[in-house]
Protein backbone atom coordinates (compact mmCIF):
# COMPACT_ATOMS: atom_id res chain seq x y z
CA UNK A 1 75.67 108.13 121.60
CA UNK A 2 76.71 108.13 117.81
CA UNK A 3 75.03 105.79 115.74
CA UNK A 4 76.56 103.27 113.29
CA UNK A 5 75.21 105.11 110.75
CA UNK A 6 77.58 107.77 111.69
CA UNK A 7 80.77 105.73 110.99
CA UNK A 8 82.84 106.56 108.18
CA UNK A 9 86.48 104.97 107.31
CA UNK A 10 88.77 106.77 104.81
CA UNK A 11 91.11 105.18 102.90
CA UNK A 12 95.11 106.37 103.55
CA UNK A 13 97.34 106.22 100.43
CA UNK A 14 94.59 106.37 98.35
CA UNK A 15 96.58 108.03 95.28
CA UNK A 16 99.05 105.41 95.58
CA UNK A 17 96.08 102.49 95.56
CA UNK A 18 95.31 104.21 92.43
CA UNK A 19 98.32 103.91 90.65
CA UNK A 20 98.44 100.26 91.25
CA UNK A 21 94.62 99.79 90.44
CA UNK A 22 95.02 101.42 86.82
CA UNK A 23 97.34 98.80 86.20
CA UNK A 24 95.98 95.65 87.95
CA UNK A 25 97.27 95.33 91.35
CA UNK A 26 98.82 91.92 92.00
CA UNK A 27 99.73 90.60 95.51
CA UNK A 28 101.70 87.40 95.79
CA UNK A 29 101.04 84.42 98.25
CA UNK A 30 102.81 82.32 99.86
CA UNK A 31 103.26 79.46 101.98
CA UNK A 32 104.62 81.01 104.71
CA UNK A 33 102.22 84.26 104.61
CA UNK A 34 103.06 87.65 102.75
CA UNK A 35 102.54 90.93 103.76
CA UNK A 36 100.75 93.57 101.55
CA UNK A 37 101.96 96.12 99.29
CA UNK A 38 99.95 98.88 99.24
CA UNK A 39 98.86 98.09 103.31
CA UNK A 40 95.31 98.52 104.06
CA UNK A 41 95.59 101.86 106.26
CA UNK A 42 92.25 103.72 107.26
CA UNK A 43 91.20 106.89 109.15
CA UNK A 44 87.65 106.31 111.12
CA UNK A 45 85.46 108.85 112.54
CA UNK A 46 81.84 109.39 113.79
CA UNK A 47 82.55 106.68 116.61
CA UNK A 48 81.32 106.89 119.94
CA UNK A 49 84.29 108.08 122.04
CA UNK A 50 82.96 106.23 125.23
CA UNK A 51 81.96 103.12 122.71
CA UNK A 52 84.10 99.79 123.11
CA UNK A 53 84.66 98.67 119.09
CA UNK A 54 86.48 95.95 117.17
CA UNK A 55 88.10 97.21 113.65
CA UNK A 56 88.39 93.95 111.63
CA UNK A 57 89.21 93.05 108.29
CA UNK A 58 88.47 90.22 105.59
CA UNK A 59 89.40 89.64 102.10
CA UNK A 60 86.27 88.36 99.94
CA UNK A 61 86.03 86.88 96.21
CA UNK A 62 85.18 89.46 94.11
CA UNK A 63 83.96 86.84 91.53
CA UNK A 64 83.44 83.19 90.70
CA UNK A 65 86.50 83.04 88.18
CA UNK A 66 89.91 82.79 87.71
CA UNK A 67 92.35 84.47 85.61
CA UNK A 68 95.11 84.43 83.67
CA UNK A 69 97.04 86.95 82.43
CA UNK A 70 98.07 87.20 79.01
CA UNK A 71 101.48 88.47 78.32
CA UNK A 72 101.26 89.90 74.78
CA UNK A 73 98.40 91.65 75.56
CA UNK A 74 99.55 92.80 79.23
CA UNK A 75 95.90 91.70 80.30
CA UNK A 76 93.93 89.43 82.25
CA UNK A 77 91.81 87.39 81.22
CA UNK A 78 89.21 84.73 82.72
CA UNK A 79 90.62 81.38 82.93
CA UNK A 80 87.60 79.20 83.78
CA UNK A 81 85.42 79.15 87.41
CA UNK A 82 87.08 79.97 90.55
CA UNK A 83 88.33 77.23 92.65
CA UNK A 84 86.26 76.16 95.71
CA UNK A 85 86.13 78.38 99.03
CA UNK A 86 88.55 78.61 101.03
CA UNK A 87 88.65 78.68 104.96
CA UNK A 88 86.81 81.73 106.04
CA UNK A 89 89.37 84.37 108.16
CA UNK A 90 89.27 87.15 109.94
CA UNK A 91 92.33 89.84 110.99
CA UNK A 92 90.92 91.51 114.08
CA UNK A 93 93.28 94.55 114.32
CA UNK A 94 95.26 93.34 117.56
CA UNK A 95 94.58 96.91 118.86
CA UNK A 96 91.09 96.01 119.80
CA UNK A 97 89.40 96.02 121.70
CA UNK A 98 89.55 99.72 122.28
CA UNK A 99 87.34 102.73 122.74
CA UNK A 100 85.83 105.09 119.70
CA UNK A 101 88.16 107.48 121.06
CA UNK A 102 91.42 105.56 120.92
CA UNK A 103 90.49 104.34 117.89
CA UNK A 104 90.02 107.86 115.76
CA UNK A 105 93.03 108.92 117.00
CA UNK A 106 95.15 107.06 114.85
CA UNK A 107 96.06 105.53 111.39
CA UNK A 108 94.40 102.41 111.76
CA UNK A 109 96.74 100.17 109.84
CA UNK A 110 96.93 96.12 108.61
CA UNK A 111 100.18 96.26 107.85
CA UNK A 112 100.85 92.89 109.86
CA UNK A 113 98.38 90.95 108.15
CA UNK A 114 99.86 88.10 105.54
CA UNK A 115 98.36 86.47 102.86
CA UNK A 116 98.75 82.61 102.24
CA UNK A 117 97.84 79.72 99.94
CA UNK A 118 97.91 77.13 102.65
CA UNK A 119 94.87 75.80 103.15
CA UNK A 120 96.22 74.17 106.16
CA UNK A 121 97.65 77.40 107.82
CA UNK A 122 97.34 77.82 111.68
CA UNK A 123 99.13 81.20 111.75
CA UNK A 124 95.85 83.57 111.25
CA UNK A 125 96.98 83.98 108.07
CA UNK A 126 94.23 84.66 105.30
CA UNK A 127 93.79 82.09 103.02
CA UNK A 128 93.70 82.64 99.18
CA UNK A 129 93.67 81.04 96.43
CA UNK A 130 96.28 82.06 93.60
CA UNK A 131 95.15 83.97 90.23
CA UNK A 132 91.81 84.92 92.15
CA UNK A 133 90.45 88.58 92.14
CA UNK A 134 89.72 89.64 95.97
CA UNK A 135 88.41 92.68 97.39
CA UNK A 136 89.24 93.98 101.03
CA UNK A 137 86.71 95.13 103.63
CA UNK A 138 86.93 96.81 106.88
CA UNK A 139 84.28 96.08 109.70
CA UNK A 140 83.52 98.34 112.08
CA UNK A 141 82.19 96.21 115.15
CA UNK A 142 80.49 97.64 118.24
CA UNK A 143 81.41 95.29 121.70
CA UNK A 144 77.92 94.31 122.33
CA UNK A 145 77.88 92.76 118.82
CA UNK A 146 81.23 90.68 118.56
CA UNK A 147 79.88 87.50 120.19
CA UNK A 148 80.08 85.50 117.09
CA UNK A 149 83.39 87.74 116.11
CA UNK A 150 85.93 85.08 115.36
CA UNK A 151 89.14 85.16 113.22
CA UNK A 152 87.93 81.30 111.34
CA UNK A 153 84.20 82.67 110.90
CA UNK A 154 82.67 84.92 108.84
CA UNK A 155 81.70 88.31 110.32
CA UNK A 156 79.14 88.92 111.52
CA UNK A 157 76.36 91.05 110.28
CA UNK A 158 73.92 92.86 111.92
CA UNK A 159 73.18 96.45 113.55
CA UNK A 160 76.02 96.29 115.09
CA UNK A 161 78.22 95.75 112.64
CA UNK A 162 79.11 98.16 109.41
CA UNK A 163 81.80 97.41 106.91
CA UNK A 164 83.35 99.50 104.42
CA UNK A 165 85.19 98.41 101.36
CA UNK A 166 87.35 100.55 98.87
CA UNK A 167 87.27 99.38 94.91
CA UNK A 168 90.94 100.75 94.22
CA UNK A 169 91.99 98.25 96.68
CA UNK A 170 90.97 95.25 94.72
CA UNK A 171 93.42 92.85 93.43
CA UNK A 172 94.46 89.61 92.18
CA UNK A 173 96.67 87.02 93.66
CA UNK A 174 99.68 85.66 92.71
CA UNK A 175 102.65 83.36 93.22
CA UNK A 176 104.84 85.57 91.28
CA UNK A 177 104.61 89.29 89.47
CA UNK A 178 103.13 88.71 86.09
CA UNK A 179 103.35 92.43 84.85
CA UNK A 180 106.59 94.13 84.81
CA UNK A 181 105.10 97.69 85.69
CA UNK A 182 103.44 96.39 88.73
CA UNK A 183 106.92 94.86 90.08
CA UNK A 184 108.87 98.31 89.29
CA UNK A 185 106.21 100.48 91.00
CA UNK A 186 106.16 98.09 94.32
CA UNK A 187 110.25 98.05 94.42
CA UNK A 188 109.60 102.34 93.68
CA UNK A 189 107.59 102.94 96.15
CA UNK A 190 107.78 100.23 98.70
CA UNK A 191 110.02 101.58 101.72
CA UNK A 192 111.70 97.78 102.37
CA UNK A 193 112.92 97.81 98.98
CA UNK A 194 114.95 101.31 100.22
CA UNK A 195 118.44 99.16 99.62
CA UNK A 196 117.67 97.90 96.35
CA UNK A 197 116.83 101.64 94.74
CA UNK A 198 119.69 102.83 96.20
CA UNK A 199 122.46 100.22 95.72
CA UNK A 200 120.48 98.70 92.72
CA UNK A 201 120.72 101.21 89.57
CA UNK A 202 122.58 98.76 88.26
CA UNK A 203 120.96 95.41 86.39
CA UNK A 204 122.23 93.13 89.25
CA UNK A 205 120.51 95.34 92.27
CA UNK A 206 117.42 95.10 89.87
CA UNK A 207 117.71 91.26 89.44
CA UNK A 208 117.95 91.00 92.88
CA UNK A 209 114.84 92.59 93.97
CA UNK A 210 113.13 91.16 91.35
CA UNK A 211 114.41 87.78 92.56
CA UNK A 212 113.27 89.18 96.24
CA UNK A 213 110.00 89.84 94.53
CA UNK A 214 109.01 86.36 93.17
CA UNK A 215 109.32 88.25 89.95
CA UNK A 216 108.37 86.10 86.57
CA UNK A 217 111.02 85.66 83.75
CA UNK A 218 109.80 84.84 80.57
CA UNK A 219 110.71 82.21 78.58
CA UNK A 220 113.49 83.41 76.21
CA UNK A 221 111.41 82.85 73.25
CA UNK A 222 108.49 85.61 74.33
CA UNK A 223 109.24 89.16 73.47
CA UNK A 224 109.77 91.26 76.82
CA UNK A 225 109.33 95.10 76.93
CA UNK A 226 112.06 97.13 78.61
């Protein structure tokens, strides 16, 4: 039988992570729920192949502040102290349960989970607060251990459990794109934006995306780089 120990989980699209991390990865919220862009996608290995596991994920606070960002500058900056929790939730990857087998044979990918700022939400959402800096983690967590696994509790921690988390995947949340470069490289590289790259060379098919994209417009007095 492998041991936890074992385990390791490898980050897919790690280069692209990057490129968002050197500039300061924003994800908006919404209401409604949002999917991500870059979607948490991991490789795991070292599991037991006859071993029943859940693959989980959270988002946690990587701080107690919140920011603003600063448009002359292109930075962010703390604002003051974060606002207070939220809800705790859990996406348990709706492929579990499933054996360590199963499991490393695929791209294990949260590409379905949304993010919201509705405290209120009942759609298994995961609940954020706006302006916030949050990092992802990925739990690893063994059948005999998932008794207290629920998606409105914390995870649980124990021998049973090991989680992995990937510092080019932190980001900050948002209502709406505050830096320009991160809104071009999401419609660039972002396959549902396809339409808008190809009809959109043009200012309008830019607008439009960038309307699709919750994108901020400055007031016409601030200077805007092009």
């Amino acid at each position: 039988m492998s041991s936890m120990e074992e385990i390791q989980v490898e980050l897919q699209c790690a280069d692209l992570w990057k490129r968002f991390h050197d500039i300061g990865t924003e994800m908006i919220i919404t209401k409604a729920g949002r999917r991500m862009f870059p979607a948490m996608r991991v490789k795991i290995t070292g599991l037991d192949p006859h071993q029943q596991y859940y693959i989980a994920m959270d988002i946690v606070p990587v701080d107690n502040k919140r920011y603003r960002y600063v448009y002359h500058s292109s930075k962010w900056m703390v604002a003051g102290n974060a606002d207070s929790p939220v809800p705790p939730r859990v996406y348990i990857h709706p492929d579990s349960l499933a054996s360590g087998d199963t499991w490393m044979r695929q791209v294990v990918s949260f590409d379905k989970l949304k993010l919201t700022n509705n405290e209120l939400d009942d759609q298994g959402h995961i609940i954020l607060h706006s302006m916030h800096k949050y990092q992802p983690r990925v739990h690893v967590i063994r059948k005999d251990f998932s008794s207290d696994l629920s998606p409105t509790k914390p995870v649980p921690v124990g021998d049973g459990v090991k989680t992995f988390n990937f510092p080019e995947t932190v980001f900050t949340t948002v209502t709406a794109y505050q830096n320009q470069q991160i809104t071009r490289l999401k419609i660039d590289r972002n396959p549902f934006a396809k339409g808008f790259r190809d009809s959109g060379r043009n200012r309008t098919g830019l607008e439009a995306i960038m309307e699709t994209y919750a994108f901020w417009r400055p007031p016409t007095h601030t200077h805007t780089f092009t």
